[in-house]
N, C-alpha and C. Protein backbone atom coordinates (compact mmCIF):
# COMPACT_ATOMS: atom_id res chain seq x y z
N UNK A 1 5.20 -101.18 -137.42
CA UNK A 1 4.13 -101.15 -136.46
C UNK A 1 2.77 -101.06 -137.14
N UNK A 2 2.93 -100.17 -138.21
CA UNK A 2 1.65 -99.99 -138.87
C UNK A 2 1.08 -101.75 -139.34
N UNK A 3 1.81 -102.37 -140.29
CA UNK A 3 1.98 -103.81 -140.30
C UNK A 3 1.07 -104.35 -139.52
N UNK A 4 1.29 -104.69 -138.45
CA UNK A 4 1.61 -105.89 -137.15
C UNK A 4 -0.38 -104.73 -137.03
N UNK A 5 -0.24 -103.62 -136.87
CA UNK A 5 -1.37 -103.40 -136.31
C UNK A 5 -2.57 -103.84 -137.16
N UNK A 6 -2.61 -103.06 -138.50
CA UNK A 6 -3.42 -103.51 -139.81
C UNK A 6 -3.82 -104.98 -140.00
N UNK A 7 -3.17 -105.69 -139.40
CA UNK A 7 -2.73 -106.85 -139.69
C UNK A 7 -4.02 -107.79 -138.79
N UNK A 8 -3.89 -107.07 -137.08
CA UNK A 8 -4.88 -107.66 -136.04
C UNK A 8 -5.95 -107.03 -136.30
N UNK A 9 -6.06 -105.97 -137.03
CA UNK A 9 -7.72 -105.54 -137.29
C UNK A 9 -8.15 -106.55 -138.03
N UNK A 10 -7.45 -106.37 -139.45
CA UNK A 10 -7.73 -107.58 -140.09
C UNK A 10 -8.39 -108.79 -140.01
N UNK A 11 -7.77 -109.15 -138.49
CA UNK A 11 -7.99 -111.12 -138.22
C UNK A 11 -8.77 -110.38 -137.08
N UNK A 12 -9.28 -109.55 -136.83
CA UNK A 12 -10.10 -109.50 -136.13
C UNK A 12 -11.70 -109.33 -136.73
N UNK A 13 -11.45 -107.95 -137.57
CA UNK A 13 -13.06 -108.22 -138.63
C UNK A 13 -13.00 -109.23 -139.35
N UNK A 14 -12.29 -109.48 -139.42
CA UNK A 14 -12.34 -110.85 -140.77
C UNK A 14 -12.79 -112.19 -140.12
N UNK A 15 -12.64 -112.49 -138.58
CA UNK A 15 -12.83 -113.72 -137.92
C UNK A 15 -14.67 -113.38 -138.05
N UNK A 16 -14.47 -112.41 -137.55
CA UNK A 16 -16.23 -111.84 -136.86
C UNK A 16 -17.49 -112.17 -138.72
N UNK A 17 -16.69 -111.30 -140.02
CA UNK A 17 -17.29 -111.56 -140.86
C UNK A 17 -17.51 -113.33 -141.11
N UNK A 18 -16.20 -113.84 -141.41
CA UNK A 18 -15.97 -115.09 -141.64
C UNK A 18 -16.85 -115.87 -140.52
N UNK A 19 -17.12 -115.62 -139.51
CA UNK A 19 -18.27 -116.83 -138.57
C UNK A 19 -19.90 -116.14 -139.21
N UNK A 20 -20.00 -114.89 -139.37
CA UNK A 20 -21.06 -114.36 -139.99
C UNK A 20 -21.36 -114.99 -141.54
N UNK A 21 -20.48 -115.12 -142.19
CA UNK A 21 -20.98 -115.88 -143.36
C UNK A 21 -20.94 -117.58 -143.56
N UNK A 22 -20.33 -118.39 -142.42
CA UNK A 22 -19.93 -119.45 -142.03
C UNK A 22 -21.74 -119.56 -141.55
N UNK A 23 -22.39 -118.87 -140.70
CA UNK A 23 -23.83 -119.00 -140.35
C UNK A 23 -24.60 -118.69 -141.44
N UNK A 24 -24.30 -118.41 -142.61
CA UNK A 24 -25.15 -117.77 -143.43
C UNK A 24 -25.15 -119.09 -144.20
N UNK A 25 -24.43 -119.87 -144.68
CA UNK A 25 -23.91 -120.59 -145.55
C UNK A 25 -24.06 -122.31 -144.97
N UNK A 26 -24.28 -121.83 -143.36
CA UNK A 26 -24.65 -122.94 -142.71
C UNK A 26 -26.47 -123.76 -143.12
N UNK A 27 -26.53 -122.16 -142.74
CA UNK A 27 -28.49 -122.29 -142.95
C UNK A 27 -28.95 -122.53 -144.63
N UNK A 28 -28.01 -122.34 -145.21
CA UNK A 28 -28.38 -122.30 -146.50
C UNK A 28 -28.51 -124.41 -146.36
N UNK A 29 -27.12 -124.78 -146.36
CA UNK A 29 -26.74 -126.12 -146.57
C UNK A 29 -28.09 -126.95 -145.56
N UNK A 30 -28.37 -126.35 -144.17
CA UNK A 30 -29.62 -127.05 -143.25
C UNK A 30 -30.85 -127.65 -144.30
N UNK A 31 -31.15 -126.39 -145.33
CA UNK A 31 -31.96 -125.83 -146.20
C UNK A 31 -32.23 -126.72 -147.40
N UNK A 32 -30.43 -127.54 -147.61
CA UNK A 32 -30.71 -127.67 -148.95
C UNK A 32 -30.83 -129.31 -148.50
N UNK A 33 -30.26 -129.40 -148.05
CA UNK A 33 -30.07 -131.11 -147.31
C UNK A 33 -30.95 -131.43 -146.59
N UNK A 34 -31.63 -131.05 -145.96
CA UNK A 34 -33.45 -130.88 -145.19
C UNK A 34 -32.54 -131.85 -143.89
N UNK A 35 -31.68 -130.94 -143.51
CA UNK A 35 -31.35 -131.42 -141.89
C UNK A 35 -31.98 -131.72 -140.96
N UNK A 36 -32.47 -132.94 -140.28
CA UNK A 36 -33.55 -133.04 -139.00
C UNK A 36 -33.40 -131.88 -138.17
N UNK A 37 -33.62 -131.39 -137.71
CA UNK A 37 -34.33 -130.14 -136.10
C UNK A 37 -34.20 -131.30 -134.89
N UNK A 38 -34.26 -132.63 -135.17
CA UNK A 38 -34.40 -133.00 -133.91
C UNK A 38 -33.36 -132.81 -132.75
N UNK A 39 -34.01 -132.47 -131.54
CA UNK A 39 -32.81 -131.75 -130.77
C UNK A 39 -32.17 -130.77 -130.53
N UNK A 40 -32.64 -129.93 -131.49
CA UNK A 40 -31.70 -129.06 -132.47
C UNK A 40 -30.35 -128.78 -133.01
N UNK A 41 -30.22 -130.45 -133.35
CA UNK A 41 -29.27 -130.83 -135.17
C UNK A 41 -28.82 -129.87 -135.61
N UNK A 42 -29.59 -129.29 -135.96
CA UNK A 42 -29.53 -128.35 -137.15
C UNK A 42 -28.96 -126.92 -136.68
N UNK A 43 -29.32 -126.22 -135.67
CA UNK A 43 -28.87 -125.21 -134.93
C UNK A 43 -27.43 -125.74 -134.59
N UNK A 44 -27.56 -126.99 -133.90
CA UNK A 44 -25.48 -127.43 -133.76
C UNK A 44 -24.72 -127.58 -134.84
N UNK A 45 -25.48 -128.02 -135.45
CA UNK A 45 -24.96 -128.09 -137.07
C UNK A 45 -24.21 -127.03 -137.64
N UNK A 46 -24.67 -126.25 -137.49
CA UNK A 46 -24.33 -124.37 -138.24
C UNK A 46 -23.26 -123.91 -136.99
N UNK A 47 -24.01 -123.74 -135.77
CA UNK A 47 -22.93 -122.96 -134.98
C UNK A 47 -21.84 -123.80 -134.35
N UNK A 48 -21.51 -124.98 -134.63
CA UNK A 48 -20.38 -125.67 -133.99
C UNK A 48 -19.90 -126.37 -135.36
N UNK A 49 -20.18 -126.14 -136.63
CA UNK A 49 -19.20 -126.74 -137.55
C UNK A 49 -19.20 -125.30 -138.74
N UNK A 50 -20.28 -124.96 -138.93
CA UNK A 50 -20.02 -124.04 -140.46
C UNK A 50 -19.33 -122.42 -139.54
N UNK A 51 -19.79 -121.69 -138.73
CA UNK A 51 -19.38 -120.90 -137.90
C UNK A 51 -18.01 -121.19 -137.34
N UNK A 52 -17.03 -122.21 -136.92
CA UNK A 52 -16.27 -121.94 -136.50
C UNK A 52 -15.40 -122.11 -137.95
N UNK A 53 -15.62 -122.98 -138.61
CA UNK A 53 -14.75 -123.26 -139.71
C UNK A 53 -14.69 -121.93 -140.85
N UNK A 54 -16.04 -121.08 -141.14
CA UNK A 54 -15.75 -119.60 -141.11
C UNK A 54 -14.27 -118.67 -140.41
N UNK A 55 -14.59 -118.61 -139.10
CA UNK A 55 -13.65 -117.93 -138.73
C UNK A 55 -12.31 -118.46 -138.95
N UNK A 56 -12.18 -119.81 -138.54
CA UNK A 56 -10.97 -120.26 -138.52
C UNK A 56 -10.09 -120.26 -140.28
N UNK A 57 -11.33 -120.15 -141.10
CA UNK A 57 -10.44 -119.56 -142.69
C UNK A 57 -10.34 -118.63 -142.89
N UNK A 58 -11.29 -117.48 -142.53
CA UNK A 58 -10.98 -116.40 -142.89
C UNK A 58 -9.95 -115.58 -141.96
N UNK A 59 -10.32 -115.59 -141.10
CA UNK A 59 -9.13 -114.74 -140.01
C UNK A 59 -7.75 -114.75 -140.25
N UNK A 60 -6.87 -115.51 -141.04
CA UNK A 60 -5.82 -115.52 -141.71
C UNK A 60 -5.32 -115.14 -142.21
N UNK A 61 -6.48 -115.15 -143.37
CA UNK A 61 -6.71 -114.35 -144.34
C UNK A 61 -6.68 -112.74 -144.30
N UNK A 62 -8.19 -112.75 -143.50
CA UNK A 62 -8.21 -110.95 -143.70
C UNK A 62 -6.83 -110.54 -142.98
N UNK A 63 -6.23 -111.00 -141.87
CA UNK A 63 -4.70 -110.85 -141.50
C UNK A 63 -3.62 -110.62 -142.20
N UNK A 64 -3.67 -111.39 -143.53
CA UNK A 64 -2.63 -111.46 -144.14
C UNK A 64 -3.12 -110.43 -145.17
N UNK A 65 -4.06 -110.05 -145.56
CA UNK A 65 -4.73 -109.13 -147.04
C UNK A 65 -4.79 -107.69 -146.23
N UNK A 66 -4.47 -107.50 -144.98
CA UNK A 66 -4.83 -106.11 -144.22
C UNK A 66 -3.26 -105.88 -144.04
N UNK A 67 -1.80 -106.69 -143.48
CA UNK A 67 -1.12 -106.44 -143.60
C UNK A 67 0.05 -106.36 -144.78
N UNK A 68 -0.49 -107.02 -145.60
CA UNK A 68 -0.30 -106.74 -147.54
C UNK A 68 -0.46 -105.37 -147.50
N UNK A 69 -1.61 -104.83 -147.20
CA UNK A 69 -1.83 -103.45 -147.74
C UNK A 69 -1.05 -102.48 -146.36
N UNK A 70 -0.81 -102.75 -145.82
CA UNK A 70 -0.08 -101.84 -144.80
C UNK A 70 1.53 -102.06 -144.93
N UNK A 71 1.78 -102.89 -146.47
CA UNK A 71 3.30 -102.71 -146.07
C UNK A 71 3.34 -102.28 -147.16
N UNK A 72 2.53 -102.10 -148.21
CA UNK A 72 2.75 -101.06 -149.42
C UNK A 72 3.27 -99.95 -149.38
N UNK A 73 4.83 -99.88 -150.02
CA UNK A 73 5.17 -98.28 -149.65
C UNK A 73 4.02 -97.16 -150.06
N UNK A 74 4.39 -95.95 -149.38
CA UNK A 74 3.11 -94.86 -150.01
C UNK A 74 3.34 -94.35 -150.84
N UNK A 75 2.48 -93.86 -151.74
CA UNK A 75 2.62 -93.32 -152.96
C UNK A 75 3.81 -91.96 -152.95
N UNK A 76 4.37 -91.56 -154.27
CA UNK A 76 5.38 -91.43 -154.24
C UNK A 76 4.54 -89.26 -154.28
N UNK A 77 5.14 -88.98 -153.72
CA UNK A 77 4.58 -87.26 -153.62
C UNK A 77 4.76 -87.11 -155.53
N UNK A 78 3.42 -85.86 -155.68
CA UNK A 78 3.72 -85.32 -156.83
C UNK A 78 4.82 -84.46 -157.09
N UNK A 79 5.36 -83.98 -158.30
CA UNK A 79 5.97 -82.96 -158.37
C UNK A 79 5.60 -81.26 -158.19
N UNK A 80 5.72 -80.74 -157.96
CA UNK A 80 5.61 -79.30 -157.96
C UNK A 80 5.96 -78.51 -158.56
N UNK A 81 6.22 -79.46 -160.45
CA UNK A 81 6.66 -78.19 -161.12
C UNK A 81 5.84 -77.50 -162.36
């Protein structure tokens, strides 16, 4: 259970970061490529291709790297002698 739960936090911050740096990375590329504005191109540009393609890689990911670490047995108790 721990698993399965760790797991949806995971693909849950990880979607939210991953569209957050998908916009970050969008504006950079607007930036470097001198994207027209006309219309606003450039605003669709970022939030309907670099933003979803963000989430849609990372969310997997942080899913699979959050329930990795939740199936790690726990450390083994010290001794007491």
């Amino acid at each position: 259970m721990k698993v399965l739960l760790l797991g949806f936090l995971g693909l849950i911050l990880v979607v939210i970061a991953g569209g957050a740096i998908g916009v970050g990375v969008g504006q950079i590329c607007v930036a470097v490529f001198q994207v027209r504005n006309f219309e606003g191109g450039a605003g669709m540009m970022v939030f309907f291709l670099f933003m979803p393609a963000g989430a849609i890689l990372g969310g997997p990911l942080g899913a699979w790297l959050l329930g990795r670490i939740g199936a790690r047995s726990p450390a083994a108790p010290p001794d007491g002698n």
